[in-house]
C-alpha atoms as a PDB file:
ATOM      1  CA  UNK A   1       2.549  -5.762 -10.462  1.00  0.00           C
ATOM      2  CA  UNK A   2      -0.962  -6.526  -9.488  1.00  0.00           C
ATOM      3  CA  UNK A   3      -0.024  -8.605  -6.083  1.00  0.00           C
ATOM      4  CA  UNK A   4      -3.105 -10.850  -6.485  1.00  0.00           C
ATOM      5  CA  UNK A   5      -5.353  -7.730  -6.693  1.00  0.00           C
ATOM      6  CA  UNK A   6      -8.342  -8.328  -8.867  1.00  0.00           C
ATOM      7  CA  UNK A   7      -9.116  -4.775  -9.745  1.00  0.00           C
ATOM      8  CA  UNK A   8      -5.754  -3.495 -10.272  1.00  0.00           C
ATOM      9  CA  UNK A   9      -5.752  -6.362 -13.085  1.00  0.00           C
ATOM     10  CA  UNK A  10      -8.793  -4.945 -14.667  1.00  0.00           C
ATOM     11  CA  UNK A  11      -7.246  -1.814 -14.243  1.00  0.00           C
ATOM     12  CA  UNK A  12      -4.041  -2.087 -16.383  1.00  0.00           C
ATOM     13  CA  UNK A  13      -5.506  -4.896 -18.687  1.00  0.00           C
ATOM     14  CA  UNK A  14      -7.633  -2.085 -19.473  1.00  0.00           C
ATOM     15  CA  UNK A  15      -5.169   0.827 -19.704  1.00  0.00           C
ATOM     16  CA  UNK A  16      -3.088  -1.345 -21.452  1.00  0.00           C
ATOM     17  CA  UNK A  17      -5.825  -2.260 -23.912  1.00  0.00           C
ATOM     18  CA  UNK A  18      -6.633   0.976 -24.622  1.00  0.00           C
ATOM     19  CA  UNK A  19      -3.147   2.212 -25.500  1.00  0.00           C
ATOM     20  CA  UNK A  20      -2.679  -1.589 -27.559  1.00  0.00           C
ATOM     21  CA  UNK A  21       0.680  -1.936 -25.172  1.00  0.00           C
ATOM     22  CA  UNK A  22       2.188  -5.002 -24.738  1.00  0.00           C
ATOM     23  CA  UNK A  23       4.379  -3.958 -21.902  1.00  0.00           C
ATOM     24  CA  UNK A  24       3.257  -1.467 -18.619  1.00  0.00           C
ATOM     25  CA  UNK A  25       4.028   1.504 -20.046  1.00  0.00           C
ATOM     26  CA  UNK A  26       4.432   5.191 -18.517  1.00  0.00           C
ATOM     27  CA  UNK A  27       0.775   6.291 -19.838  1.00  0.00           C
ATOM     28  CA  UNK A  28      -0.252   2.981 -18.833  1.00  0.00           C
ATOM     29  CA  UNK A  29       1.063   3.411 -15.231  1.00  0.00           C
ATOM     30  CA  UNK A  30      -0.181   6.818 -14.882  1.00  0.00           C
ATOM     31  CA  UNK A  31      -3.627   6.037 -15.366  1.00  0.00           C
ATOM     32  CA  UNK A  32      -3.823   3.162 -13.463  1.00  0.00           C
ATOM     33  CA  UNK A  33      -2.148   4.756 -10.220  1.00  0.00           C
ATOM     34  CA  UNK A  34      -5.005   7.168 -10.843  1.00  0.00           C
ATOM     35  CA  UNK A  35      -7.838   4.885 -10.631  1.00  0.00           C
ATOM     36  CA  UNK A  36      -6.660   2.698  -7.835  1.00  0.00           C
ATOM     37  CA  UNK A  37      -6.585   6.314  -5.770  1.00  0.00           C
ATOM     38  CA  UNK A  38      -9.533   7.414  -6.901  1.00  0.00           C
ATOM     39  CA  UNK A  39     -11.691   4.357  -6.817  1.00  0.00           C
ATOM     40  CA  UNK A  40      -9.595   2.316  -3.850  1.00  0.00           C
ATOM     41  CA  UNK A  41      -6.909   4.620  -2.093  1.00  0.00           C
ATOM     42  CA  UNK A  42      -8.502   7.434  -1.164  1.00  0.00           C
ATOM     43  CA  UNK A  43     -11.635   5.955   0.609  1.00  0.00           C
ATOM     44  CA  UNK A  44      -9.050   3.295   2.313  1.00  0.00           C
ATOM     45  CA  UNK A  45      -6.838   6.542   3.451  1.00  0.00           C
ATOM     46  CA  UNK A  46      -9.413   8.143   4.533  1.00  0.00           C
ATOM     47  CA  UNK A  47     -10.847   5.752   6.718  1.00  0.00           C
ATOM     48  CA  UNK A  48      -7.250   4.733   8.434  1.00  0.00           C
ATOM     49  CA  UNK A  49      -6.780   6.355  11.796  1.00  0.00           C
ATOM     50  CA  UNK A  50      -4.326   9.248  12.189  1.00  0.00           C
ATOM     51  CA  UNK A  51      -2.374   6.625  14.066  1.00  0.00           C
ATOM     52  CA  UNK A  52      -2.412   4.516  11.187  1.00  0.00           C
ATOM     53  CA  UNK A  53      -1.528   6.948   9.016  1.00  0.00           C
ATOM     54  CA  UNK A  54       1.551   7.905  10.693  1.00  0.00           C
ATOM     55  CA  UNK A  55       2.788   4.021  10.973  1.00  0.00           C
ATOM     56  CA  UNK A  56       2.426   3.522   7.332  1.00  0.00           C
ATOM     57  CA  UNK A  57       4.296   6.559   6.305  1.00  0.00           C
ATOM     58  CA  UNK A  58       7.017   4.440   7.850  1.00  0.00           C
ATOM     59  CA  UNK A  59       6.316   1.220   6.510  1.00  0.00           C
ATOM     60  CA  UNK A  60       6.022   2.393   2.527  1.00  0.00           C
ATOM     61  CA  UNK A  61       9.672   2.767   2.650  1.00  0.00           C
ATOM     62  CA  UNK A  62      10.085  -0.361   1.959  1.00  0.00           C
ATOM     63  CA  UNK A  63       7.529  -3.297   0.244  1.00  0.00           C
ATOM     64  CA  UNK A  64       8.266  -5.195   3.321  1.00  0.00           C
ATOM     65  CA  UNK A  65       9.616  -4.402   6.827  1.00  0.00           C
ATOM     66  CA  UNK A  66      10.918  -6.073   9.689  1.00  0.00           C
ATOM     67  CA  UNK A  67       9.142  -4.733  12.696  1.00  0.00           C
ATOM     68  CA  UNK A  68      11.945  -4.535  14.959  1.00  0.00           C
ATOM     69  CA  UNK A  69      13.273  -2.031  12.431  1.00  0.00           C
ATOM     70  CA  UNK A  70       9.883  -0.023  12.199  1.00  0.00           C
ATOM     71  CA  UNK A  71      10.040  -0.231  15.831  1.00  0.00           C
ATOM     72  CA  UNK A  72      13.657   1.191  15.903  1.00  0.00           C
ATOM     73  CA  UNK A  73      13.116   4.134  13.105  1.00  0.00           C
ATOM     74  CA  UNK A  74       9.645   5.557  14.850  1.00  0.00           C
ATOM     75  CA  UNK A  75      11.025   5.008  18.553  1.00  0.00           C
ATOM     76  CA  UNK A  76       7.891   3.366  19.767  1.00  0.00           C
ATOM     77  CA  UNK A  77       7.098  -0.170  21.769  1.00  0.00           C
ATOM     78  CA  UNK A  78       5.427  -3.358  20.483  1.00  0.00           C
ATOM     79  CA  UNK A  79       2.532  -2.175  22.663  1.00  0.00           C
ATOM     80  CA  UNK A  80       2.414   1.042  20.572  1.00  0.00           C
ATOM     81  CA  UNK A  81       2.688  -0.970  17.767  1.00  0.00           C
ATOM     82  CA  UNK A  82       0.112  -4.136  18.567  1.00  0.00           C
ATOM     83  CA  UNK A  83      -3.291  -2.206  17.795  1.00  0.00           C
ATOM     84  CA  UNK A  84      -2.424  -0.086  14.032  1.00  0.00           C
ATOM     85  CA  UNK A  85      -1.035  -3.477  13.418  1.00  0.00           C
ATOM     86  CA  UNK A  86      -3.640  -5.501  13.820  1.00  0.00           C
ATOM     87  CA  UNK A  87      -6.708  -3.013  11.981  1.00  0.00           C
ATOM     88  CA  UNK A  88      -3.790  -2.719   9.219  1.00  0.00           C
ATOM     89  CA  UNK A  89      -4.097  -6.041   8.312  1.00  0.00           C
ATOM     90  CA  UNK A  90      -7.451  -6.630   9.050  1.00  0.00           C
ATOM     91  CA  UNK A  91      -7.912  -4.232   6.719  1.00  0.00           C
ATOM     92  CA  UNK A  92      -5.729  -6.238   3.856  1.00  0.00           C
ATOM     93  CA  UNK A  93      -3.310  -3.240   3.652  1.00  0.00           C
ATOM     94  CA  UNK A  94      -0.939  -5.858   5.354  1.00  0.00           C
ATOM     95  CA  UNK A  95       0.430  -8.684   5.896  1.00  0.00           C
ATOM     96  CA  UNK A  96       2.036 -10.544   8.764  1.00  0.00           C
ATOM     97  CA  UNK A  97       2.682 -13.760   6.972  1.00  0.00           C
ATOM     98  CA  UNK A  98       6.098 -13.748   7.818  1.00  0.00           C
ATOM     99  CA  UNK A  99       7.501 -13.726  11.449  1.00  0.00           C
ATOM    100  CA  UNK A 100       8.401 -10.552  12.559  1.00  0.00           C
ATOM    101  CA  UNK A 101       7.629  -8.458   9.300  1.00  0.00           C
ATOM    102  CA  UNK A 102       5.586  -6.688   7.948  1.00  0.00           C
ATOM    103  CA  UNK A 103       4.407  -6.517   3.871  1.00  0.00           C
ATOM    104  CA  UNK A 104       2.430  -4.190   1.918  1.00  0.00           C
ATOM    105  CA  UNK A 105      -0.629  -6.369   0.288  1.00  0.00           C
ATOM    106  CA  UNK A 106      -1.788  -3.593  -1.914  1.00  0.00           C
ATOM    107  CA  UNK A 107       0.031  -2.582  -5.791  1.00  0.00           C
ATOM    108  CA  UNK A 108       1.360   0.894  -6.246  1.00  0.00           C
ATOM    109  CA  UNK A 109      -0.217   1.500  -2.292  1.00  0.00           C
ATOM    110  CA  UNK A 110       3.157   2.619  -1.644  1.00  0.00           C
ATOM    111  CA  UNK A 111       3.449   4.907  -4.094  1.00  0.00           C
ATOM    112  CA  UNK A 112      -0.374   6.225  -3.420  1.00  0.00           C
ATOM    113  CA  UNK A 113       0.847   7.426   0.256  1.00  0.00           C
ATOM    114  CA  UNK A 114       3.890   9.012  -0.532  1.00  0.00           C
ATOM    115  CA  UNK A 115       2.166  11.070  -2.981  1.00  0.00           C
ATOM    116  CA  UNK A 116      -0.478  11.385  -0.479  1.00  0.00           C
ATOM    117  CA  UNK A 117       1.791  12.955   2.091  1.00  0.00           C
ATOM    118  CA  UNK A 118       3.150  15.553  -0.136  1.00  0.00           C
END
């Protein structure tokens, strides 16, 4: 749930604390999708080019994408492509790990822009 994210560990162990869950619980999960946006999420949103923006309302459909696929669904080149891709993961919003795909690196990020875009 956490992906290897320090703070979004603090931020259910503590959630979860507080509530004495044993499990992620609704409650739980509600409060922690609000701190990661208000202390994480909405600075990194903000500071993503429009650009960027409009590539990752693409690539939240899924936790991971090919790229030929992201390519196919916004209609746009590699060269379109090359530049949000590279401050995207510079930014650790992404991942390239795997040839040819593309993976979300941060928890509930997903869920943080299509609320967003709402």
């Amino acid at each position: 749930m956490t992906k290897g994210y320090a703070f979004a560990y603090q931020v259910f162990g503590k959630y979860m604390w507080d509530a004495h869950a044993k499990s992620i619980t609704d409650i739980v999960l509600a409060k922690a999708d609000d701190a990661l946006a208000k202390r994480v999420y909405n600075k990194i949103w903000s500071e993503l080019s429009p650009n960027e923006k409009w590539f990752m309302r693409f690539i939240v459909e899924k936790e991971s994408m090919p790229v030929n696929e992201l390519l196919a669904i916004t209609k746009k080149k590699h060269s379109d492509w090359s530049r949000p891709r590279k401050r995207l993961i510079e930014k650790g919003i992404l991942s390239a790990s795997e040839h040819g795909e593309v993976r979300l690196m941060l928890p509930r990020l997903r869920e943080y822009v299509k609320e967003a875009e709402l």
